[in-house]
Protein backbone atom coordinates (compact mmCIF):
# COMPACT_ATOMS: atom_id res chain seq x y z
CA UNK A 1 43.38 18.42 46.25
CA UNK A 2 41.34 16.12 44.14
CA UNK A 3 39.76 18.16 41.38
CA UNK A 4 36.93 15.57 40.65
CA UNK A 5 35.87 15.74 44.23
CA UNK A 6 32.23 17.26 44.06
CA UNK A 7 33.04 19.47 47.62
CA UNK A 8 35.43 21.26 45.48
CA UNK A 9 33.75 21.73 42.71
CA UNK A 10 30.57 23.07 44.54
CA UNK A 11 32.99 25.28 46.46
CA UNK A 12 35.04 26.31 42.89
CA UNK A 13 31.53 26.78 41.53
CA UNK A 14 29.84 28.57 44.60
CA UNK A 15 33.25 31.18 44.24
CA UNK A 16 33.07 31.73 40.95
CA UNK A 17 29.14 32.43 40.94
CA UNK A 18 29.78 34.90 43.71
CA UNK A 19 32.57 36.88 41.40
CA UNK A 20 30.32 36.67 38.75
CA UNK A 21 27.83 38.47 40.85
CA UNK A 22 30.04 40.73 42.12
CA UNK A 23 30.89 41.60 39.14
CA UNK A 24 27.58 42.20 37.35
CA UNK A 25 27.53 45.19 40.31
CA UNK A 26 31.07 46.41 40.53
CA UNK A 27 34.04 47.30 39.13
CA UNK A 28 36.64 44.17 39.38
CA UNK A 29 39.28 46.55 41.13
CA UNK A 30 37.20 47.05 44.21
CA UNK A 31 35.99 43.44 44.53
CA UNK A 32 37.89 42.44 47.75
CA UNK A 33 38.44 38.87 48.53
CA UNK A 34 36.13 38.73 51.49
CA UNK A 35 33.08 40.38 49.07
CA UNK A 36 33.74 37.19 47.06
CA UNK A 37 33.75 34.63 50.25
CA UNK A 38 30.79 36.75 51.74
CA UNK A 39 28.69 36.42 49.09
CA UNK A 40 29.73 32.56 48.40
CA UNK A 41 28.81 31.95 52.48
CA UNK A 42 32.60 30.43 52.35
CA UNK A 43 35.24 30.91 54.84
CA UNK A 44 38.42 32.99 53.56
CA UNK A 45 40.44 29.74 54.46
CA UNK A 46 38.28 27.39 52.16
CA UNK A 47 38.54 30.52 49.40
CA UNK A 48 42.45 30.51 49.26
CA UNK A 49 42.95 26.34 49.21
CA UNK A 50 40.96 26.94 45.73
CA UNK A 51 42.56 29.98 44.58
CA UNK A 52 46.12 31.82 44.66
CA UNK A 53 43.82 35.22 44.88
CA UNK A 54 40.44 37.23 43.30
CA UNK A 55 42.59 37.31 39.57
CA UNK A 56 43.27 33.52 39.74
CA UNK A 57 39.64 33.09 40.39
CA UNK A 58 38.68 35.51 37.54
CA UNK A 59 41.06 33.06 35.15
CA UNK A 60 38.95 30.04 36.69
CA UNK A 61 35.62 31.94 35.80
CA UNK A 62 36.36 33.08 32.09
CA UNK A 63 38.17 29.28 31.57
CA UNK A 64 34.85 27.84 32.12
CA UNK A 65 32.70 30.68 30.60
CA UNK A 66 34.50 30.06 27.65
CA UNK A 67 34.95 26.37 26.89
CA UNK A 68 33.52 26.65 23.49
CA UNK A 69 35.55 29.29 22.45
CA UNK A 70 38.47 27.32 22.17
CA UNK A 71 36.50 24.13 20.24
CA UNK A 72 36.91 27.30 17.34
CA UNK A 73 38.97 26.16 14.80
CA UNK A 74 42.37 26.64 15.20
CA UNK A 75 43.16 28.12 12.34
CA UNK A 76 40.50 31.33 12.58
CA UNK A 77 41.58 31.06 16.29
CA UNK A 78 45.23 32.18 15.40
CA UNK A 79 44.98 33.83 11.76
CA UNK A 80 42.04 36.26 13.01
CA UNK A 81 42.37 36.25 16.93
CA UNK A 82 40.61 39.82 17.58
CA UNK A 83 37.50 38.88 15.26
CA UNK A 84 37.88 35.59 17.42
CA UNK A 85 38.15 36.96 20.76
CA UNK A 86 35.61 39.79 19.55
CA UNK A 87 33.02 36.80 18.79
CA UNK A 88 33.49 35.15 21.90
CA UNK A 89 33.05 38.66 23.90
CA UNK A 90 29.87 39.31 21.91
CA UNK A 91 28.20 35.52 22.01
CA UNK A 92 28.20 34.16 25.69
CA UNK A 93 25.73 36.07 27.23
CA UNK A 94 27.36 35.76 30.95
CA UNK A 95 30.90 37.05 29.37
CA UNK A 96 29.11 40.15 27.97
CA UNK A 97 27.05 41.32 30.48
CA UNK A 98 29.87 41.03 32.80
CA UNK A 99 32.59 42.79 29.58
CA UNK A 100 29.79 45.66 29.53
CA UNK A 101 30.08 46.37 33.62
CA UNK A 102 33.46 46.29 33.28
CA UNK A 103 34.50 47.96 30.17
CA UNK A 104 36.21 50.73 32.03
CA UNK A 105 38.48 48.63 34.52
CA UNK A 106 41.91 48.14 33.15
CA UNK A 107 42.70 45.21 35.72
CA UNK A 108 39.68 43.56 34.38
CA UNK A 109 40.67 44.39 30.72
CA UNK A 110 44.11 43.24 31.27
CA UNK A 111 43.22 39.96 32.84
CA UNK A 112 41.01 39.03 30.13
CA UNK A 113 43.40 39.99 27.17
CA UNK A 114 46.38 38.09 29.40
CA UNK A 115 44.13 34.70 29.49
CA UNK A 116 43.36 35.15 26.03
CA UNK A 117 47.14 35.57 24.56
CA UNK A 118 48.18 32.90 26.81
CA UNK A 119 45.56 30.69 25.17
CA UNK A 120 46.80 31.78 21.77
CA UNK A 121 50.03 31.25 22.61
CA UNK A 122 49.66 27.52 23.38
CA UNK A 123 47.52 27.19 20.57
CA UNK A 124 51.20 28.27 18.12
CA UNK A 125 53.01 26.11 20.28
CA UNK A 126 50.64 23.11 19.66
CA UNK A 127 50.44 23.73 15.93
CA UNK A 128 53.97 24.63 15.12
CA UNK A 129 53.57 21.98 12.27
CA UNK A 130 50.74 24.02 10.74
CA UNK A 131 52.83 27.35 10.48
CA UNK A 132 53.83 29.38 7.48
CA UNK A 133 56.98 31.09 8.88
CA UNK A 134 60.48 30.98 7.05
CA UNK A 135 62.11 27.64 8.46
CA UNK A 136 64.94 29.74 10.00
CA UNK A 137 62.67 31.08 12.28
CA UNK A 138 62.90 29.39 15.70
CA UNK A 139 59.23 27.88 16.47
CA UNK A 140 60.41 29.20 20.57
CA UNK A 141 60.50 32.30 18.78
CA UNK A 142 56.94 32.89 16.93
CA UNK A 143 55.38 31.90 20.63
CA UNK A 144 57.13 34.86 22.05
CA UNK A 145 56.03 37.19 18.58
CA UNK A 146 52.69 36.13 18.22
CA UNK A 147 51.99 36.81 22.17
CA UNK A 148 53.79 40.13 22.49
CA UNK A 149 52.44 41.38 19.16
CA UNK A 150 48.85 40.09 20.45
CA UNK A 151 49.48 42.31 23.95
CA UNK A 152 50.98 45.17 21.96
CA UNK A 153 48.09 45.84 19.70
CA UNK A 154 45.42 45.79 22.55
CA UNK A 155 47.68 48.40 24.27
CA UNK A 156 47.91 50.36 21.53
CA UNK A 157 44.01 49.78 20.85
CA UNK A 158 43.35 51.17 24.36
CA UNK A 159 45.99 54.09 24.83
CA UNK A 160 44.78 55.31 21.47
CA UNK A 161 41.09 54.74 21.98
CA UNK A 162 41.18 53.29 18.15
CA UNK A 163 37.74 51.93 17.49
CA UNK A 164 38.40 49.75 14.16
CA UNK A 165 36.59 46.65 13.41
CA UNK A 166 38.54 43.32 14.53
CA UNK A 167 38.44 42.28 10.89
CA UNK A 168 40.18 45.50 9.91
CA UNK A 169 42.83 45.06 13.39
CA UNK A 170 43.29 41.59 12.30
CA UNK A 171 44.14 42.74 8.48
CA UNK A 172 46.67 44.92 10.21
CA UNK A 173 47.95 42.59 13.14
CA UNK A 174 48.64 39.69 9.90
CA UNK A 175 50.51 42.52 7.94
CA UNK A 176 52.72 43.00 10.75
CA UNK A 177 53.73 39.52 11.86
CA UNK A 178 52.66 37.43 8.77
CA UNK A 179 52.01 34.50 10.76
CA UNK A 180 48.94 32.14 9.41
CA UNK A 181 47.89 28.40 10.17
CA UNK A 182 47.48 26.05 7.43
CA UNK A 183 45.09 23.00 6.75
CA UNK A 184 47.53 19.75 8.00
């Protein structure tokens, strides 16, 4: 499939409005498949040559919501990445209304938090050079840390209902891992 093809953008755009939508009124659990192709006036069919399923669509939806996110620099991106992800949550308007609806849907939550570590996660990979770690560390290695501590702290955030500040859970997440990015 040609991405640069304007019928599949329209359709990837029509789909993704239509989740958006569906979102603004529901929680993400119950938003079936055929809600999403209804409201889109799109065929099933057409729906899953764009899209593995509804979560692969909600990926597609938050990539493009936030684009500018990740022009951040890099280095607040990964030294203070709840403050970050807190920023982006709070300043794109569609992201929040939609983070408000949703606040109490833990397929939703996870999602989100998923597409943000993975992001994260590429950003160590990309910027190994830029790392303060002790060189016997394997770089494969702080990938795998920095994720799983990322994912570990917003589980612990949510099964403990702790309401800190990011800036104080990033103070806490850096004590843990002591992983920061330099200036190159």
């Amino acid at each position: 499939m040609n991405e640069k093809d304007l019928r599949v953008i329209k359709t990837k755009r029509a789909l993704s409005n239509s989740l958006y939508t569906l979102l603004e009124k529901q929680s993400f659990t119950s938003i079936t498949v055929n809600q999403i192709c209804n409201e889109a006036l799109t065929h099933r069919t057409t729906f899953y040559k764009h899209f593995y399923d509804k979560y692969d669509l909600l990926i597609y939806l938050i990539t493009e919501i936030t684009k500018d996110f990740f022009s951040m620099d890099i280095k607040e991106r990964i030294n203070h990445p709840f403050s970050a992800m807190e920023q982006t949550l709070n300043d794109i308007d569609e992201l929040k209304r939609v983070g408000d609806k949703q606040c109490d849907d833990r397929e939703f939550e996870r999602t989100i938090s998923n597409y943000f570590i993975r992001k994260l996660q590429a950003d160590i990979k990309q910027n190994e050079h830029r790392l303060s770690v002790d060189a016997n560390v394997p770089p494969e290695l702080i990938f795998y840390v920095y994720g799983s501590s990322l994912y570990g702290f917003l589980e612990w955030i949510n099964e403990n209902h702790i309401d800190l500040p990011a800036s104080e859970v990033d103070v806490l997440f850096q004590k843990l891992i002591n992983i920061k990015v330099h200036d190159v």
